[in-house]
Every structure is written in structure tokens, then in C-alpha cells.
N, C-alpha and C. Protein backbone atom coordinates (compact mmCIF):
# COMPACT_ATOMS: atom_id res chain seq x y z
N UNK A 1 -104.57 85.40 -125.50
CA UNK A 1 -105.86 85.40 -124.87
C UNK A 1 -106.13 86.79 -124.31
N UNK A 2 -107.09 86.91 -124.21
CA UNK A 2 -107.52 88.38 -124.04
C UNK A 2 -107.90 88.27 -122.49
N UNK A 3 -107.35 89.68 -121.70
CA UNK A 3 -107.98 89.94 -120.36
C UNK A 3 -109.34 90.01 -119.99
N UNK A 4 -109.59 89.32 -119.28
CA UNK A 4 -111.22 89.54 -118.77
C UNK A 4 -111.61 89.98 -117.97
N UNK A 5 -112.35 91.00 -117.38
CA UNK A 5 -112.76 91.29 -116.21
C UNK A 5 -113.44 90.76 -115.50
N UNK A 6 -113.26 90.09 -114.76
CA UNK A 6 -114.17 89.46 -113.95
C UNK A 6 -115.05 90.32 -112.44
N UNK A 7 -115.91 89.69 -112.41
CA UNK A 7 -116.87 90.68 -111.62
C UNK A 7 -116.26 90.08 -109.76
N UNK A 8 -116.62 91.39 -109.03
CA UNK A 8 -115.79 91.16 -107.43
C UNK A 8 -116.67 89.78 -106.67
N UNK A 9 -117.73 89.31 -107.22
CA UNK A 9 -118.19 88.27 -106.40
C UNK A 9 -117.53 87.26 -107.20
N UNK A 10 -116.84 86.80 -108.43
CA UNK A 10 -116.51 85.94 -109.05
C UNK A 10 -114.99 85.63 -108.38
N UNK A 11 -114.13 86.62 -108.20
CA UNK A 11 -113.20 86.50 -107.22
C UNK A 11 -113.13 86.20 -106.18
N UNK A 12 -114.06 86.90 -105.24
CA UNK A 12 -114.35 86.70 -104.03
C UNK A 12 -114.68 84.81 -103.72
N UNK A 13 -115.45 84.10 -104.62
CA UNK A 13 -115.76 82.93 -104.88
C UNK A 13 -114.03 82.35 -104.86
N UNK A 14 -113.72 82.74 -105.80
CA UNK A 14 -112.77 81.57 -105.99
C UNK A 14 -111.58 82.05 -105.36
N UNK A 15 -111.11 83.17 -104.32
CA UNK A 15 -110.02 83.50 -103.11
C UNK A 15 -111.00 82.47 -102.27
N UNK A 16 -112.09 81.92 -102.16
CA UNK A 16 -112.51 80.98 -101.29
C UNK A 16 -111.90 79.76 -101.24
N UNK A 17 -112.35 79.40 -103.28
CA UNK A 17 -112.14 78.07 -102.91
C UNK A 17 -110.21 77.50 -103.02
N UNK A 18 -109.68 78.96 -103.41
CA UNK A 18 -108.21 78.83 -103.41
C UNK A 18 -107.67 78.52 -101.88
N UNK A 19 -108.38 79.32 -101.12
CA UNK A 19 -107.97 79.04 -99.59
C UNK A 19 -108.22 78.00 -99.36
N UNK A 20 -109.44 77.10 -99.63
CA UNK A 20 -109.68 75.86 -99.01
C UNK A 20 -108.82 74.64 -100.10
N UNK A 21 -108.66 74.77 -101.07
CA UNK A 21 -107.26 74.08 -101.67
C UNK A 21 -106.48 74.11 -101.09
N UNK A 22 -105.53 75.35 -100.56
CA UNK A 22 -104.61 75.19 -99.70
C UNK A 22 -104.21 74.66 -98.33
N UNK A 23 -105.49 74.90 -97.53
CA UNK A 23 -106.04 74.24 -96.56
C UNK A 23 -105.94 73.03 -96.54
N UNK A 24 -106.39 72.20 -97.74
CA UNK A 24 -106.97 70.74 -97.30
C UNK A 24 -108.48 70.77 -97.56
N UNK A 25 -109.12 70.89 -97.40
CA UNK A 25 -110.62 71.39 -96.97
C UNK A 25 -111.70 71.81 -97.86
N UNK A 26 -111.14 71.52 -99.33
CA UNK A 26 -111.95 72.03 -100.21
C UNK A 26 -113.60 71.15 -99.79
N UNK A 27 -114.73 71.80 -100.37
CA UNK A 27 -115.92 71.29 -99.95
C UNK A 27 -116.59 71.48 -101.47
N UNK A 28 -117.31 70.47 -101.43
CA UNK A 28 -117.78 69.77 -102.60
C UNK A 28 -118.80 70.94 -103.10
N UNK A 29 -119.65 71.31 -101.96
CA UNK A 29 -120.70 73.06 -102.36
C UNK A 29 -119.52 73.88 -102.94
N UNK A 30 -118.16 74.23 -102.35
CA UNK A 30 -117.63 75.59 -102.45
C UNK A 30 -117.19 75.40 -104.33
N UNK A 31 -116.90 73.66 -104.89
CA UNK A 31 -116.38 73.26 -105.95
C UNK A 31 -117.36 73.70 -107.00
N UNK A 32 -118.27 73.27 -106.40
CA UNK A 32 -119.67 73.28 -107.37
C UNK A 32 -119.93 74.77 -106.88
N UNK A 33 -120.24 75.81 -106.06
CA UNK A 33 -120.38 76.91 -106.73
C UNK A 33 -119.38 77.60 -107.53
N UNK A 34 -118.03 77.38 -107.40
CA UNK A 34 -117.70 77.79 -108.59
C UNK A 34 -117.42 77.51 -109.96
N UNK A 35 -117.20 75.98 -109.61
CA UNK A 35 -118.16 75.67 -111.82
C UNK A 35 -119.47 76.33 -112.15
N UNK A 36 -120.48 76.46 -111.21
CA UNK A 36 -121.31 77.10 -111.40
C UNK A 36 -121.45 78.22 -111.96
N UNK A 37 -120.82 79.19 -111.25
CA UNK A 37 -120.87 80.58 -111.44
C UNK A 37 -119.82 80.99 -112.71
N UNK A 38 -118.60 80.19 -113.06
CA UNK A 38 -117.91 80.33 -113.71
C UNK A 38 -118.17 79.92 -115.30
N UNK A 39 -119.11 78.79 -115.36
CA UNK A 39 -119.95 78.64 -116.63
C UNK A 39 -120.48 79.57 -116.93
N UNK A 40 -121.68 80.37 -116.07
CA UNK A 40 -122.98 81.69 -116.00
C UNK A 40 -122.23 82.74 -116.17
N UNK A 41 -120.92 82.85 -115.93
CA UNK A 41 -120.08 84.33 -116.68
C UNK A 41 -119.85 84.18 -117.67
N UNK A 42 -119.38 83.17 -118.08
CA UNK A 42 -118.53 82.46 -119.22
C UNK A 42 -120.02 82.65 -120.60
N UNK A 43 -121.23 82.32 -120.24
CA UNK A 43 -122.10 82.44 -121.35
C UNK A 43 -122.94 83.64 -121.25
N UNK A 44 -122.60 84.36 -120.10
CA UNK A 44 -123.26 85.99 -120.13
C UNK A 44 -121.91 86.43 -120.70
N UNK A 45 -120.96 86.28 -120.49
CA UNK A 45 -120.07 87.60 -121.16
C UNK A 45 -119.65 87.21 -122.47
N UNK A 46 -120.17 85.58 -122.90
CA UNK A 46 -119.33 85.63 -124.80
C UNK A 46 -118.54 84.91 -124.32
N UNK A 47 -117.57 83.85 -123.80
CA UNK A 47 -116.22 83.56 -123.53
C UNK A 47 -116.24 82.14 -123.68
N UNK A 48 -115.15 81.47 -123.56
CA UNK A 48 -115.25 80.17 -123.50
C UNK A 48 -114.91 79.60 -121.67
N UNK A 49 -115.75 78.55 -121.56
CA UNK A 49 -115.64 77.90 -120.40
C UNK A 49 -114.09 78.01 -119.58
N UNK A 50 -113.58 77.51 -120.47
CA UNK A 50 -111.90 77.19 -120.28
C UNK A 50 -111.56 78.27 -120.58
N UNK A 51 -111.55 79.55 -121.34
CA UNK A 51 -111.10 80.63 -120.70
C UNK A 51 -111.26 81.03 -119.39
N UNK A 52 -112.57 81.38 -119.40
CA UNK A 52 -112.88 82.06 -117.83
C UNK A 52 -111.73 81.54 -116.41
N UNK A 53 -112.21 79.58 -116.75
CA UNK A 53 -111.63 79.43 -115.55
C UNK A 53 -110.46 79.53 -115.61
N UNK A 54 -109.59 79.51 -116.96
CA UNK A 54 -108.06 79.54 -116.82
C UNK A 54 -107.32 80.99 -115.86
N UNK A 55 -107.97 81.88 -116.49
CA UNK A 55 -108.01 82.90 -116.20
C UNK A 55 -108.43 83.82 -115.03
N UNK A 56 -109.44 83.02 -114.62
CA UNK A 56 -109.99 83.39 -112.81
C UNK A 56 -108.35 82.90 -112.27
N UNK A 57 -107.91 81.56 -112.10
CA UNK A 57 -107.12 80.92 -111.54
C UNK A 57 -105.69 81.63 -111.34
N UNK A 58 -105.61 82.11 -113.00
CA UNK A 58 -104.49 83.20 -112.90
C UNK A 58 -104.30 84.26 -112.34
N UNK A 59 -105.62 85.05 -112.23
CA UNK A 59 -105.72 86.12 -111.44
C UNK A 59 -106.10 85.79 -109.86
N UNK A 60 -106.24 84.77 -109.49
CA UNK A 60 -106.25 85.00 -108.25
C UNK A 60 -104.84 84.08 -107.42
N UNK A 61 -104.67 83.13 -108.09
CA UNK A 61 -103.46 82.04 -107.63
C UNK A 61 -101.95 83.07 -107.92
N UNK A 62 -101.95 83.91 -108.97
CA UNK A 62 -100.61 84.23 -109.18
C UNK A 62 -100.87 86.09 -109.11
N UNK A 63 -101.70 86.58 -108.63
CA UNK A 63 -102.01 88.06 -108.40
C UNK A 63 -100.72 88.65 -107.93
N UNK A 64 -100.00 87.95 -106.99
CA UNK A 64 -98.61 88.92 -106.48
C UNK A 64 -97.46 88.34 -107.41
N UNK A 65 -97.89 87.45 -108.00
CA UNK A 65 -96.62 87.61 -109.50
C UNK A 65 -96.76 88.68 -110.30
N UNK A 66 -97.86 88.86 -110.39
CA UNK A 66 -98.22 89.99 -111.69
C UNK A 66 -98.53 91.37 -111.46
């Protein structure tokens, strides 16, 4: 699979909703803006759905592995 760049508000989104996973606390807005936003990259940049999000997840859940 190929690296994607993802844009700093697309991260910024989902270091959100990673914190509130961890938390406990996820919120049903924070879920839904990021399927949201993660579809609207996914068909502005060419990609598949399930790339994007696999790949947001990786880069932000495992960033100090890599």
C-alpha cells in the first residue's frame, strides 16, 4: 500500500478521536466527523475508503513505533 499524506487537520481530527477512545469518552459527533472527513479525502485524493482510514489509524495510533 502506498503512503499517503494526509493533510494536518485530518490528523489533528483523529489524535482527537484516538484520545477519546482511550479515555472512554468517544462522542458520537467526534465518530461521525471523522468518517466524514475521512470519506471527503478519500474521494478528493483518488484512494479507497479503507485505505485512508487504515492508514490515518496507523499513523497516528502507532507514530512512536515508526
Amino acid at each position: 500500500m502506498a503512503t499517503i499524506d494526509f493533510p494536518d487537520d485530518l490528523i489533528a481530527l483523529a489524535r482527537t478521536s484516538w484520545a477519546e477512545i482511550q479515555a472512554g469518552r468517544l462522542t458520537v459527533d467526534t465518530a461521525r466527523a471523522v468518517h466524514e472527513a475521512v470519506a471527503a479525502f478519500a474521494a478528493e485524493a483518488g484512494h479507497a475508503r479503507l485505505d485512508v482510514e487504515m492508514g490515518l489509524k496507523r499513523a497516528v495510533r502507532h507514530a512512536a513505533a515508526g
